[in-house]
N, C-alpha and C. Protein backbone atom coordinates (compact mmCIF):
# COMPACT_ATOMS: atom_id res chain seq x y z
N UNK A 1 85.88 77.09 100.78
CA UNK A 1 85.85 76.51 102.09
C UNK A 1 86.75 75.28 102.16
N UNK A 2 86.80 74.45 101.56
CA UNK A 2 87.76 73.24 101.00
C UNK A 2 89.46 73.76 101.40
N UNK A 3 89.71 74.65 100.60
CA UNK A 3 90.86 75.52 100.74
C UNK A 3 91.23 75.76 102.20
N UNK A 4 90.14 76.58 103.42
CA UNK A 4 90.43 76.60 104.47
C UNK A 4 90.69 75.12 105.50
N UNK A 5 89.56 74.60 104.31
CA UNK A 5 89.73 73.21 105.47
C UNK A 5 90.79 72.61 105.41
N UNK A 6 91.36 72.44 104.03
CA UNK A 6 92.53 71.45 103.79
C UNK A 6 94.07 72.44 104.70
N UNK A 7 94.06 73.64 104.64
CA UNK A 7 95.10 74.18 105.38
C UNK A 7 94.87 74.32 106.68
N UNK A 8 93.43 74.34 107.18
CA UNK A 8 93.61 73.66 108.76
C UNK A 8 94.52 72.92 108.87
N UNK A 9 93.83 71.54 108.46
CA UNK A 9 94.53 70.37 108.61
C UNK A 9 95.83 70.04 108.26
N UNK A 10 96.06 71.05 107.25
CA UNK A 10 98.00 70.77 107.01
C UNK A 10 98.67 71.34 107.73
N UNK A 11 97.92 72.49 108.52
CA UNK A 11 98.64 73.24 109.63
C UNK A 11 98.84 72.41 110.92
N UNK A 12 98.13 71.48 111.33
CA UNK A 12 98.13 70.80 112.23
C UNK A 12 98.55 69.74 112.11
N UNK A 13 98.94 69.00 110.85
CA UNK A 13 99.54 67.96 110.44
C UNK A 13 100.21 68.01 109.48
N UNK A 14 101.37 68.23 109.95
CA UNK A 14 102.03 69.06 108.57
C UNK A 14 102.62 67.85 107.37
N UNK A 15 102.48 66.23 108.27
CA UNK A 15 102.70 65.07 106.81
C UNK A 15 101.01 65.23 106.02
N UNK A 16 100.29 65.47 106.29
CA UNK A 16 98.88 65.40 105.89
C UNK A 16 99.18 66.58 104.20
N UNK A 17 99.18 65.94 103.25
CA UNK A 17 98.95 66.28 101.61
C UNK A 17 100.60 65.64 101.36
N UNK A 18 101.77 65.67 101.91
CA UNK A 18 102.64 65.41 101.40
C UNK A 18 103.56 66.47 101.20
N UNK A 19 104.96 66.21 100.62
CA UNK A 19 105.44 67.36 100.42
C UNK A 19 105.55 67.71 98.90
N UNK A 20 105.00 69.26 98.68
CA UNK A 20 104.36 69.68 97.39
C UNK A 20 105.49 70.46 96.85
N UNK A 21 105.93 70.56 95.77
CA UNK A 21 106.72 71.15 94.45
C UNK A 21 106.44 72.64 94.78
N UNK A 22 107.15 73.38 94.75
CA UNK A 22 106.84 75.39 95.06
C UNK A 22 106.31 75.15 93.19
N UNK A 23 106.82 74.36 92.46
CA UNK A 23 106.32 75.09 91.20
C UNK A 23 104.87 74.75 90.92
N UNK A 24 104.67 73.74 91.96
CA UNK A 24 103.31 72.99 91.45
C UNK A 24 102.15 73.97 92.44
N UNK A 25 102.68 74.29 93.39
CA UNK A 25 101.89 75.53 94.03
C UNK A 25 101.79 76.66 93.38
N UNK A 26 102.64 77.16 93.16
CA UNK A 26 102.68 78.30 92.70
C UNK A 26 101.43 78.01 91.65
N UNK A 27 102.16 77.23 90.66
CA UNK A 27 100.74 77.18 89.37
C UNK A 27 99.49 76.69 89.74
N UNK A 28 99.22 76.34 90.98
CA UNK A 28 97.68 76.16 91.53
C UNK A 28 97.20 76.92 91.95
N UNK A 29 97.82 78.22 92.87
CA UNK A 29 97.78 79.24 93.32
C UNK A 29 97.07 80.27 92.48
N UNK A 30 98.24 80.47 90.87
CA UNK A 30 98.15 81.54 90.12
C UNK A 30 96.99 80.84 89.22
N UNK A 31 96.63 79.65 89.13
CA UNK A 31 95.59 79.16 88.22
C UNK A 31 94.29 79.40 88.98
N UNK A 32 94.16 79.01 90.16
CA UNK A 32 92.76 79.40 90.75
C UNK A 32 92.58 81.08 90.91
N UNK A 33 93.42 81.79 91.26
CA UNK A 33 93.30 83.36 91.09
C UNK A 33 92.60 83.51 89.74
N UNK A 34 93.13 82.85 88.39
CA UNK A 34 92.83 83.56 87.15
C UNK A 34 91.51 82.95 86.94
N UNK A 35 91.17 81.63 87.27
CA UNK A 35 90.21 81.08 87.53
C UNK A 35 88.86 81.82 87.91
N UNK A 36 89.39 82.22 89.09
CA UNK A 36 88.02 83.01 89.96
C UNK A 36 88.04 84.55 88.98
N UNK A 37 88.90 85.18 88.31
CA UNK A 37 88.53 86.23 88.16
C UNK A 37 87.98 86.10 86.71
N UNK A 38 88.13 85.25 85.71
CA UNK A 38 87.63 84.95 84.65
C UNK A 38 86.36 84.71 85.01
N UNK A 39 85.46 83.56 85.72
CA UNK A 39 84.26 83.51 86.27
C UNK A 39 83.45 84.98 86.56
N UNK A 40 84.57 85.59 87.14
CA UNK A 40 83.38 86.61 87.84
C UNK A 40 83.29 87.40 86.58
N UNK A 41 84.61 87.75 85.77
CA UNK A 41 84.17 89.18 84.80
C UNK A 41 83.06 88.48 84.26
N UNK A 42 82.97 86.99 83.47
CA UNK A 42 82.00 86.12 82.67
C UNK A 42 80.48 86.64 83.05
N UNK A 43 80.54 86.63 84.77
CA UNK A 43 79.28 86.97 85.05
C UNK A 43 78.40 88.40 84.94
N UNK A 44 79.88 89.19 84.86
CA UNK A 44 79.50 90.33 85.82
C UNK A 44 79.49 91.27 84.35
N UNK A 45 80.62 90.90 83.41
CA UNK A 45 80.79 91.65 82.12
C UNK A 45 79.69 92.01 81.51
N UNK A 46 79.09 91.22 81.24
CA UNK A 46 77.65 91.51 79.85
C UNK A 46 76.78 92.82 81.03
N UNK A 47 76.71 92.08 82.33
CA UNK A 47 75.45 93.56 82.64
C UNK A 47 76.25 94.40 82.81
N UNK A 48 77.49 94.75 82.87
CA UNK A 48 78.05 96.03 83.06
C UNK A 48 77.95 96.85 81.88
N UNK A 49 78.13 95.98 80.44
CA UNK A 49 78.33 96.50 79.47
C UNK A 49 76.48 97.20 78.82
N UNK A 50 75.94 96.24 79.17
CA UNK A 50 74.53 96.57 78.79
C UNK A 50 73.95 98.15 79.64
N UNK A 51 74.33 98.24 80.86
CA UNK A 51 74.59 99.33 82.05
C UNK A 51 75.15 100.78 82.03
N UNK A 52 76.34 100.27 81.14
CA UNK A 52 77.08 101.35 80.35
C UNK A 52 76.30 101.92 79.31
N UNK A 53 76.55 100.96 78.29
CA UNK A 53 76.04 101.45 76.75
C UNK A 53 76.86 102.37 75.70
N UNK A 54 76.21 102.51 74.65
CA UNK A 54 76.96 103.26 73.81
C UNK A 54 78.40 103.49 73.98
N UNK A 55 79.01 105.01 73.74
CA UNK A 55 80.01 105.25 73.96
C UNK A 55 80.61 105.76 75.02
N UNK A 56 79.52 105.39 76.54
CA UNK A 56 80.72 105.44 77.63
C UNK A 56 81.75 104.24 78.06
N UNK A 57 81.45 102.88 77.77
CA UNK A 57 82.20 101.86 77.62
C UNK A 57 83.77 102.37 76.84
N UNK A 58 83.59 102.93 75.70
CA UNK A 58 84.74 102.87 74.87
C UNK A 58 85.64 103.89 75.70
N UNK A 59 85.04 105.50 76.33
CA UNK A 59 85.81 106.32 77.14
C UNK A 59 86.27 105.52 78.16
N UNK A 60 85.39 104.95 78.99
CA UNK A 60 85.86 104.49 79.98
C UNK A 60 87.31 103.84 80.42
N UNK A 61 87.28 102.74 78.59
CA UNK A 61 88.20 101.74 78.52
C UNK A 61 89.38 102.59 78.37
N UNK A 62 88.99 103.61 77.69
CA UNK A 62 90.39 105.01 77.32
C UNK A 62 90.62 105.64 78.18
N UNK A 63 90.05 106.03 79.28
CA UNK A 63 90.49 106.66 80.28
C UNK A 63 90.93 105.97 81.12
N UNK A 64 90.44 104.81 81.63
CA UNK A 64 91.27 103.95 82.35
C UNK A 64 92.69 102.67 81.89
N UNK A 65 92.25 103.04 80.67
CA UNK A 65 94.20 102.50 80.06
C UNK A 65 95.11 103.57 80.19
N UNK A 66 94.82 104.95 79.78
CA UNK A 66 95.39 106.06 80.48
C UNK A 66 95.82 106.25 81.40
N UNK A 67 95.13 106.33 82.94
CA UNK A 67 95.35 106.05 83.88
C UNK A 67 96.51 105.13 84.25
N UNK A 68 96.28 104.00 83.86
CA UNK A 68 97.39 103.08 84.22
C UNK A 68 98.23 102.92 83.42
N UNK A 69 98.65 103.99 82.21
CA UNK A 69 99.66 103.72 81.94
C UNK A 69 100.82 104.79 81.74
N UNK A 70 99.88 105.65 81.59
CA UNK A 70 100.83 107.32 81.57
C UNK A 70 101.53 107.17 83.04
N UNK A 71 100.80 107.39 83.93
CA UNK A 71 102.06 107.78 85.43
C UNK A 71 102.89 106.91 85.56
N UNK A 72 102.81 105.57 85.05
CA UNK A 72 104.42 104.48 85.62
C UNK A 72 105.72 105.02 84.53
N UNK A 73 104.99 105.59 83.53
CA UNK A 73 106.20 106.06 82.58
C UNK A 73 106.46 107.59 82.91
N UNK A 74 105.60 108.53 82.98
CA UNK A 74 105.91 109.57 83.28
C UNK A 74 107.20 109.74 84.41
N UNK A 75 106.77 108.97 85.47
CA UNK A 75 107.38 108.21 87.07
C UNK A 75 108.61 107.98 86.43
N UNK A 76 109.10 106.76 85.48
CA UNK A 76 109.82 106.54 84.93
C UNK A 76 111.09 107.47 84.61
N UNK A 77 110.37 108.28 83.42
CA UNK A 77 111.26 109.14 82.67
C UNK A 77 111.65 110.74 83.92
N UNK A 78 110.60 110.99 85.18
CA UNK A 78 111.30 112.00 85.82
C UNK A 78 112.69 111.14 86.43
N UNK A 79 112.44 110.07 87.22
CA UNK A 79 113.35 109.14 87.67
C UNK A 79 114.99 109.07 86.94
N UNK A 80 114.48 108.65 85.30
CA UNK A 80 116.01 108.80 85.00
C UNK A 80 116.41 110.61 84.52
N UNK A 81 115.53 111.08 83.96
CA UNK A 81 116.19 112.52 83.37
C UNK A 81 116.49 113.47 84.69
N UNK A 82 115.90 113.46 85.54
CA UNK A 82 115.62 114.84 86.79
C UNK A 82 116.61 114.26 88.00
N UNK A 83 116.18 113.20 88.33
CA UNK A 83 117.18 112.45 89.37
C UNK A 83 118.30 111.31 89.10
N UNK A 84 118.18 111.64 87.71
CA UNK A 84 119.69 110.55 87.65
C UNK A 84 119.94 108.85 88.01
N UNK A 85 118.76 108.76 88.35
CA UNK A 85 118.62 107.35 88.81
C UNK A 85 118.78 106.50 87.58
N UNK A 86 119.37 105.10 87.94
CA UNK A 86 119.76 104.30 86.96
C UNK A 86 118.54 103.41 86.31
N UNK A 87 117.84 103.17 85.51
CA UNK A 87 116.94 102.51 85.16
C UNK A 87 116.35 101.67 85.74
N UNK A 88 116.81 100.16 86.38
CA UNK A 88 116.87 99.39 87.06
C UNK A 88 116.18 99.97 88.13
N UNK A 89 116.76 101.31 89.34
CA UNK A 89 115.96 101.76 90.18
C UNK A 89 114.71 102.25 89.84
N UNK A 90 114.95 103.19 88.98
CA UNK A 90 113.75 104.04 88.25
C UNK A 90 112.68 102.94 88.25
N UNK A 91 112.77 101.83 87.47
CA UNK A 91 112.17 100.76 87.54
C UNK A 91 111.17 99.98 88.61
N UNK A 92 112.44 100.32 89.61
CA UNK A 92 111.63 99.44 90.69
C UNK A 92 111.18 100.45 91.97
N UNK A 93 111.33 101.53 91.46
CA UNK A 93 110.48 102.96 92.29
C UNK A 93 109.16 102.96 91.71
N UNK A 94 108.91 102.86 90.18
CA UNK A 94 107.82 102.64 89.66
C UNK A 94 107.11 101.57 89.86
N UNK A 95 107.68 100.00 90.22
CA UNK A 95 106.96 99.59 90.65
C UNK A 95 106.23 99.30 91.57
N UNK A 96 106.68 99.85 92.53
CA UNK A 96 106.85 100.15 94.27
C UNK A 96 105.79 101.30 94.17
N UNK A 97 105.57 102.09 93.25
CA UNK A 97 104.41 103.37 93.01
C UNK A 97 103.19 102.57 92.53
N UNK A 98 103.15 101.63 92.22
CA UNK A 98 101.93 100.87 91.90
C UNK A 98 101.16 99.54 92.44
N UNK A 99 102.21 99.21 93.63
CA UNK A 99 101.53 98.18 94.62
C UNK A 99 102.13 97.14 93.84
N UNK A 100 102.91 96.71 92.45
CA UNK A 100 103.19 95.69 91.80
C UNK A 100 104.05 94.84 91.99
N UNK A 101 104.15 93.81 92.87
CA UNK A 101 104.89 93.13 93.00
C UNK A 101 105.52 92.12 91.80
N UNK A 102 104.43 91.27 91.18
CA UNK A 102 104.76 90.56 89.95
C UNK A 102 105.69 92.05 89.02
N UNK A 103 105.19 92.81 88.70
CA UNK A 103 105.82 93.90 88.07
C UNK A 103 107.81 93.95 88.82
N UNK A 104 107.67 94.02 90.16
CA UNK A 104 109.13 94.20 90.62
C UNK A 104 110.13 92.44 90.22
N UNK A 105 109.55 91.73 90.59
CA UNK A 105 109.89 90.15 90.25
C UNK A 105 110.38 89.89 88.79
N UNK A 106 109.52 90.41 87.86
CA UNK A 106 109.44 90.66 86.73
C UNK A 106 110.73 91.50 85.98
N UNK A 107 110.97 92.78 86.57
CA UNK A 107 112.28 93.40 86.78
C UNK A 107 113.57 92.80 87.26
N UNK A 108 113.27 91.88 88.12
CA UNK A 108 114.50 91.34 88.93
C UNK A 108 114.91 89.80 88.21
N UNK A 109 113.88 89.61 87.65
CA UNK A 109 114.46 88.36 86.72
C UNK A 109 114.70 88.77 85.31
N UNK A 110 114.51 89.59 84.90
CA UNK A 110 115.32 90.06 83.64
C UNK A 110 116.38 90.85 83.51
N UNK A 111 116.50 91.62 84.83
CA UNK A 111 117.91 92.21 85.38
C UNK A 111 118.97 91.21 85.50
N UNK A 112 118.63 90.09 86.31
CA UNK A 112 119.56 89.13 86.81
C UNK A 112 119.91 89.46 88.41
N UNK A 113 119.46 90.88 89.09
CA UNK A 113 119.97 91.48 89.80
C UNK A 113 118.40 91.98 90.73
N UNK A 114 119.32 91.76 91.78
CA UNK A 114 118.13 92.49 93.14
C UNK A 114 118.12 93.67 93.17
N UNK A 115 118.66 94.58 92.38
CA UNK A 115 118.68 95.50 92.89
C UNK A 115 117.51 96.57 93.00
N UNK A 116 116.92 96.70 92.05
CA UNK A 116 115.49 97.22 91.94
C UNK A 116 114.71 96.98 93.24
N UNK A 117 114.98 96.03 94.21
CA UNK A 117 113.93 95.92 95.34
C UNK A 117 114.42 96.69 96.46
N UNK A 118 115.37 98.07 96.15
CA UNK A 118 115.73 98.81 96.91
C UNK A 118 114.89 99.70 97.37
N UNK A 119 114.67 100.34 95.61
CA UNK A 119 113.74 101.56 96.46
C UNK A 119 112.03 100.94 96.35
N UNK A 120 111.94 99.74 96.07
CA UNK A 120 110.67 99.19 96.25
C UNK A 120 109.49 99.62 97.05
N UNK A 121 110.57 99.53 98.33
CA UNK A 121 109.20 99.73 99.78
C UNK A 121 108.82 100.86 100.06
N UNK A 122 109.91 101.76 99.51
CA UNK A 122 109.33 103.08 100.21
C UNK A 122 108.58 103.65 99.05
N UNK A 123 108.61 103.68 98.12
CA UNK A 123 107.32 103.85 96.65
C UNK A 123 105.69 103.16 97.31
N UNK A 124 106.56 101.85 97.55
CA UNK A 124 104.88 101.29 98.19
C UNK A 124 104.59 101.86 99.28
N UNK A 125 104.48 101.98 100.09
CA UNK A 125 104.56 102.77 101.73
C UNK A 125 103.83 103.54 101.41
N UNK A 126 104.97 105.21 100.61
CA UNK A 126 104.40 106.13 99.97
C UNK A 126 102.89 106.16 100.11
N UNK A 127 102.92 105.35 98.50
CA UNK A 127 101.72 105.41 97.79
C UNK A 127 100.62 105.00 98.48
N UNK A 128 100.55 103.83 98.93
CA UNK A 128 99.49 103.24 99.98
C UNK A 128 99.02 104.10 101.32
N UNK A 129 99.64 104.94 101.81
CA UNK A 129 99.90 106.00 102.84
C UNK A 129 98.74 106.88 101.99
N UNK A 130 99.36 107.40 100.91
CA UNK A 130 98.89 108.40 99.96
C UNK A 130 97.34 108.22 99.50
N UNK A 131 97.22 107.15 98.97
CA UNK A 131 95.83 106.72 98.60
C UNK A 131 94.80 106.65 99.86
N UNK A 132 95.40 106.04 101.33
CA UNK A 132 94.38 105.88 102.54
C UNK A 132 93.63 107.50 102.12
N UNK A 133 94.55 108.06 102.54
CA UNK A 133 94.20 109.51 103.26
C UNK A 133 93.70 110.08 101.96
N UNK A 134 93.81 110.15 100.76
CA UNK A 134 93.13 110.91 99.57
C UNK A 134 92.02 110.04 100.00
N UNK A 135 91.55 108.59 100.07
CA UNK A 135 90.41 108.29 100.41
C UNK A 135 89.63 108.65 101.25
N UNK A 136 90.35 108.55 102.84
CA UNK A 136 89.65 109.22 103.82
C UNK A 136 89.19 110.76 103.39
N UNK A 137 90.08 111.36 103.13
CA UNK A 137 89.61 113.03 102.65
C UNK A 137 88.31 113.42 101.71
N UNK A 138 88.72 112.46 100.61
CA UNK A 138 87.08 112.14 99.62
C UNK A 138 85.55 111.93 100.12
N UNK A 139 86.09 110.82 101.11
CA UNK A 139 85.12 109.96 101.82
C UNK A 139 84.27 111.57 102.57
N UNK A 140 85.46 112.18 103.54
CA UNK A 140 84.74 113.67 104.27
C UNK A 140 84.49 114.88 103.16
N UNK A 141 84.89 114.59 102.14
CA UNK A 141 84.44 116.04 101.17
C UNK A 141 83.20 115.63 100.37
N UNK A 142 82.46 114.27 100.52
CA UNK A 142 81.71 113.63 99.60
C UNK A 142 80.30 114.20 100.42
């Protein structure tokens, strides 16, 4: 609530905090995100794990590292072998297939080059398009 209040007020007074460093935001930004999500697993971890038990925890953890990691490479390797695409794109089609922005940023500062944020949007679009409606469809076949 603090958060909303203080950007009221900077919205309406925009000398009100001063003028702030993008780097010093940024790292307040990305520190309270990791912040809040460390807290919650803290809370939330032990009864999940107690909930689980035995050896569905360990599948779980294997099927869902699976999940997220086979299709960005699979994605990958059709990208350069089948369509010829140059890595760099391949790259940033894959990340654009996974909602990942830090992932595309990530690409574009070790490239040196924008180019990867070409086929970005339409991977995201895609996919986000793709997931509504497999949801909605689930949601009516459930």
């Amino acid at each position: 609530m603090a958060g909303v209040g203080v950007s009221y007020f900077r919205s309406r007074n925009p000398e009100f905090g001063g003028p702030v460093h993008e780097g010093a935001r940024s790292f307040l930004q990305d520190f309270g995100l990791n912040a809040f999500v460390a807290v919650l697993s803290a809370n939330v971890g032990p009864k999940v794990i107690t909930a689980l038990g035995g050896d569905t925890i360990l599948w779980l953890a294997l099927i869902g590292t699976a999940g997220a990691l086979i299709p960005p490479f699979i994605a990958f390797w059709i990208g350069i072998k089948f369509f010829g695409l140059n890595s760099i794109i391949a790259a940033g089609a894959s990340t654009g297939a996974r909602n990942s922005t830090p992932g595309l940023n990530a690409i574009m500062e070790e490239s040196g080059s924008s180019v990867a944020a070409v086929p970005y949007p339409v991977s995201y679009a895609l996919t986000t398009v793709l997931a509504l409606i497999g949801g909605y469809v689930s949601m009516i076949l459930s």
